[in-house]
N, C-alpha and C. Protein backbone atom coordinates (compact mmCIF):
# COMPACT_ATOMS: atom_id res chain seq x y z
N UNK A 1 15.62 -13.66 23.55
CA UNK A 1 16.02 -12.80 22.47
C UNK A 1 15.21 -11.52 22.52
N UNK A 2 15.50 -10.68 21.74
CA UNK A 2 14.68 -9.44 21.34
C UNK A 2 15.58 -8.74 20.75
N UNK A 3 14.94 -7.33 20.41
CA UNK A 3 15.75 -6.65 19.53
C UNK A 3 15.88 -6.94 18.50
N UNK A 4 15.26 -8.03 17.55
CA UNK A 4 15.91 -8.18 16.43
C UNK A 4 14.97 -7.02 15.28
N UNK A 5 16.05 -6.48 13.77
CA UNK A 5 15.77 -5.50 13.06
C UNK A 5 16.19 -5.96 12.12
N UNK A 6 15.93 -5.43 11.14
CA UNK A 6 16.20 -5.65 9.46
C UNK A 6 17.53 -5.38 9.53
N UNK A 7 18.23 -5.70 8.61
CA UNK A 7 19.96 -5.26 8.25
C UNK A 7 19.81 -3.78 7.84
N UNK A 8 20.60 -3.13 8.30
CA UNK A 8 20.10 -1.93 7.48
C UNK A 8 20.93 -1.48 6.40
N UNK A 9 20.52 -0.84 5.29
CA UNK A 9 21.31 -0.39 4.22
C UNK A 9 22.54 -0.03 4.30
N UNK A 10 22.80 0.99 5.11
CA UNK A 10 23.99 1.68 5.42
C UNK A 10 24.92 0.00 5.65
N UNK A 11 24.49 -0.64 6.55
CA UNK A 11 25.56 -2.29 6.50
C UNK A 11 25.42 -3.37 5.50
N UNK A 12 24.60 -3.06 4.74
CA UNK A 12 24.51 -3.69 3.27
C UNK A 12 25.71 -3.18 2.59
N UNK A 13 25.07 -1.85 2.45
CA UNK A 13 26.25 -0.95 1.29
C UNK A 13 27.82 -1.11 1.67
N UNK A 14 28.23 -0.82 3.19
CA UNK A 14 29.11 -1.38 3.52
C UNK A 14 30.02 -2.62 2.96
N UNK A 15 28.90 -3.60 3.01
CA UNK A 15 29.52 -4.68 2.98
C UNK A 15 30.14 -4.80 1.33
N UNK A 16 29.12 -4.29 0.57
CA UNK A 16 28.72 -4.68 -0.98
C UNK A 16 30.50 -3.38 -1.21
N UNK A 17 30.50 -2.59 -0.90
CA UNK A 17 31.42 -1.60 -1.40
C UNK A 17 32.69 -2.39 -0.84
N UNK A 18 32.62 -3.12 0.20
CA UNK A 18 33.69 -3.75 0.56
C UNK A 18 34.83 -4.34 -0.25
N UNK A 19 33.35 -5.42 -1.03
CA UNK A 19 33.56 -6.38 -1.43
C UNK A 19 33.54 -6.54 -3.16
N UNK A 20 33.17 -4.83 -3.76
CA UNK A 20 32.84 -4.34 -5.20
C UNK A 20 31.91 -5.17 -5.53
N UNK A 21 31.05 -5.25 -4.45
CA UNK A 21 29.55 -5.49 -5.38
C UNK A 21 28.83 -4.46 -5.25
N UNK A 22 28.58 -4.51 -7.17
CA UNK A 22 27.94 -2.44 -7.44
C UNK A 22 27.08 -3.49 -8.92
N UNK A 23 26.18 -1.80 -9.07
CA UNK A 23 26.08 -1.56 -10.31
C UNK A 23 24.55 -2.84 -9.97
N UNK A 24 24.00 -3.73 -10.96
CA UNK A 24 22.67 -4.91 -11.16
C UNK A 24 23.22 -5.81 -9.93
N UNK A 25 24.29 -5.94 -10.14
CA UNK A 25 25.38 -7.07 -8.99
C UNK A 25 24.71 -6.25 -7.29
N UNK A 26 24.41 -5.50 -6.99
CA UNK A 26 24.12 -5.17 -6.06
C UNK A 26 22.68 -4.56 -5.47
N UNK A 27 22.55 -4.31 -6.67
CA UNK A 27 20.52 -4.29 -6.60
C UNK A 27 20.59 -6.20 -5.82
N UNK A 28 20.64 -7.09 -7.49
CA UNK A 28 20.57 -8.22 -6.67
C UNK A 28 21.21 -9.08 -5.30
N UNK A 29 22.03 -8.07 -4.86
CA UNK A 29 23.13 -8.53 -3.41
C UNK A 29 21.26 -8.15 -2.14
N UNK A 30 20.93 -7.03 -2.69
CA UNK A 30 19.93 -6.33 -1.91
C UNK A 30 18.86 -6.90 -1.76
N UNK A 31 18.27 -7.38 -3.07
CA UNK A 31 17.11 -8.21 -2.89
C UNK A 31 17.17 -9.48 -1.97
N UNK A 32 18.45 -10.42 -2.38
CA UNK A 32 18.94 -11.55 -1.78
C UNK A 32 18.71 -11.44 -0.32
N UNK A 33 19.86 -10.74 0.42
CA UNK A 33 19.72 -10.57 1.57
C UNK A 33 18.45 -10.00 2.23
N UNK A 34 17.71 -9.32 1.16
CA UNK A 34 16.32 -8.74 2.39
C UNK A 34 15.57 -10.12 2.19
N UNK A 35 15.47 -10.77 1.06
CA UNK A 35 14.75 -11.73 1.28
C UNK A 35 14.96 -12.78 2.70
N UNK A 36 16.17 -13.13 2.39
CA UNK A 36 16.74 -13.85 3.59
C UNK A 36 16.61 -13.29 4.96
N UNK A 37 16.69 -12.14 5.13
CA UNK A 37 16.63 -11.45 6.74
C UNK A 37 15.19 -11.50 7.02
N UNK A 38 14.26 -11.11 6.33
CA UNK A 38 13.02 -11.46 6.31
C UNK A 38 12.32 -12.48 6.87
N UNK A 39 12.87 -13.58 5.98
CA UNK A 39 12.60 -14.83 6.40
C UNK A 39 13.40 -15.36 7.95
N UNK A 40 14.24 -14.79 8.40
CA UNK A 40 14.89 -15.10 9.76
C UNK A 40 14.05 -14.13 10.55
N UNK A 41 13.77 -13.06 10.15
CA UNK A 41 12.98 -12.48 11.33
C UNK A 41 11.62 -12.95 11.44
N UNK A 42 11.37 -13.11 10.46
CA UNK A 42 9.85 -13.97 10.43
C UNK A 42 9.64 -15.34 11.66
N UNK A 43 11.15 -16.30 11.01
CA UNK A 43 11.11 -16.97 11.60
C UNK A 43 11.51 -17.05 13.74
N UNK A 44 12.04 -16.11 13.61
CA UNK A 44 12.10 -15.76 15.25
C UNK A 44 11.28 -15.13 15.62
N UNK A 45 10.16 -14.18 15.07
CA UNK A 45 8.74 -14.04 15.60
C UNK A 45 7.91 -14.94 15.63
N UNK A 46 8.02 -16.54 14.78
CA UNK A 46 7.29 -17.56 14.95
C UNK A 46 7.62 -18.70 16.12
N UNK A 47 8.78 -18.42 16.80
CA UNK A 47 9.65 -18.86 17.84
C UNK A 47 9.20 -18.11 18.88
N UNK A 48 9.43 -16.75 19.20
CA UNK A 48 8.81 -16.31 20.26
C UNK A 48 7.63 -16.50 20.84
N UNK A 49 6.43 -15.93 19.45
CA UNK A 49 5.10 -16.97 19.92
C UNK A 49 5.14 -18.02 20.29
N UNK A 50 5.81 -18.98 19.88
CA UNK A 50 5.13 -20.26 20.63
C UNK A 50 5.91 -20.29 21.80
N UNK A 51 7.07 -19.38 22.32
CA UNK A 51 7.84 -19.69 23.81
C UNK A 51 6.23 -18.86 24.69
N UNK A 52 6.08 -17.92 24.01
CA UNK A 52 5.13 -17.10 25.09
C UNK A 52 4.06 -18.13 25.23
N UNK A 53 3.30 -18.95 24.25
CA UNK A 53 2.08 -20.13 24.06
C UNK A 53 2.95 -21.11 24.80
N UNK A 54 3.55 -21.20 25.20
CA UNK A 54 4.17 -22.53 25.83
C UNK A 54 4.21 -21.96 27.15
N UNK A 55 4.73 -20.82 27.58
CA UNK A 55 4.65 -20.28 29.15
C UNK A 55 3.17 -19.97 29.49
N UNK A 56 2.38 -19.72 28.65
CA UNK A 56 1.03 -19.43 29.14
C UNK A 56 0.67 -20.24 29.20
N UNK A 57 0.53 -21.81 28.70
CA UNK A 57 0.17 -23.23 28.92
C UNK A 57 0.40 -23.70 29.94
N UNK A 58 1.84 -23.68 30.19
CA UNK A 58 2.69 -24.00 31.62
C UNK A 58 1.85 -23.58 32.88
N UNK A 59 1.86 -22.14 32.36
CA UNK A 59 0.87 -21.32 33.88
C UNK A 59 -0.26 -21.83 34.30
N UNK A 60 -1.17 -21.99 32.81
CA UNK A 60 -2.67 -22.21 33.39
C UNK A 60 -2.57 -23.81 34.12
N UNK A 61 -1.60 -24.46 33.33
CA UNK A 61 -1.17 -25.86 33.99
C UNK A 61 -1.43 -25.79 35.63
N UNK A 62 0.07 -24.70 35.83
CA UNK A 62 0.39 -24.69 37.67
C UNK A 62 -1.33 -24.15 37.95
N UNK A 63 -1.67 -23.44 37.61
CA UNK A 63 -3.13 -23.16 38.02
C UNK A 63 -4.00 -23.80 38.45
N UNK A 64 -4.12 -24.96 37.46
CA UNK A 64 -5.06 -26.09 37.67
C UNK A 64 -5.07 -26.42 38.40
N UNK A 65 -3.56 -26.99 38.51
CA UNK A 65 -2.76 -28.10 39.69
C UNK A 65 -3.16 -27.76 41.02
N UNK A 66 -2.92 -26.42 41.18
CA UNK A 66 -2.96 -25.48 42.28
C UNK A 66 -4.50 -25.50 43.12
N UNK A 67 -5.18 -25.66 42.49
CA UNK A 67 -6.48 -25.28 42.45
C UNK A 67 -7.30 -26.34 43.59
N UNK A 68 -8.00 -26.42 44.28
CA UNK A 68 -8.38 -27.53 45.26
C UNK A 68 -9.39 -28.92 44.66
C-alpha cells in the first residue's frame, strides 16, 4: 500500500450536497467521517510498521543463518 490521505473536503462536500446533507446535519456528516478516516489511517500506519518489523526480523534472521 501507500499513498493513503485524509478524504478531502471538496469529496465530503460532494458527497453531503449529493445526498442534502447541509446545515448541523453536515457539520456532524464531517466530524463522523474524519473520525472514522482517522482511525483507518491510523490503523494502516499500524500495519505497515509491523510489515516493515516483520521484514527487518526476517533479514536479521537470513543473517544469522548465513553467518558461519
Amino acid at each position: 500500500m501507500g499513498g493513503e490521505s485524509p478524504i478531502t473536503f471538496l469529496s465530503l462536500d460532494a458527497y453531503a450536497r449529493r445526498y442534502g446533507i447541509a446545515g448541523v446535519e453536515f457539520e456532524h456528516f464531517l466530524a463522523l467521517v474524519g473520525a472514522m478516516d482517522e482511525e483507518y489511517l491510523e490503523h494502516i500506519a499500524r500495519i505497515m510498521k509491523a510489515e516493515k518489523e516483520r521484514a527487518a526480523e526476517e533479514a536479521r534472521m537470513k543473517t544469522r543463518e548465513a553467518a558461519p
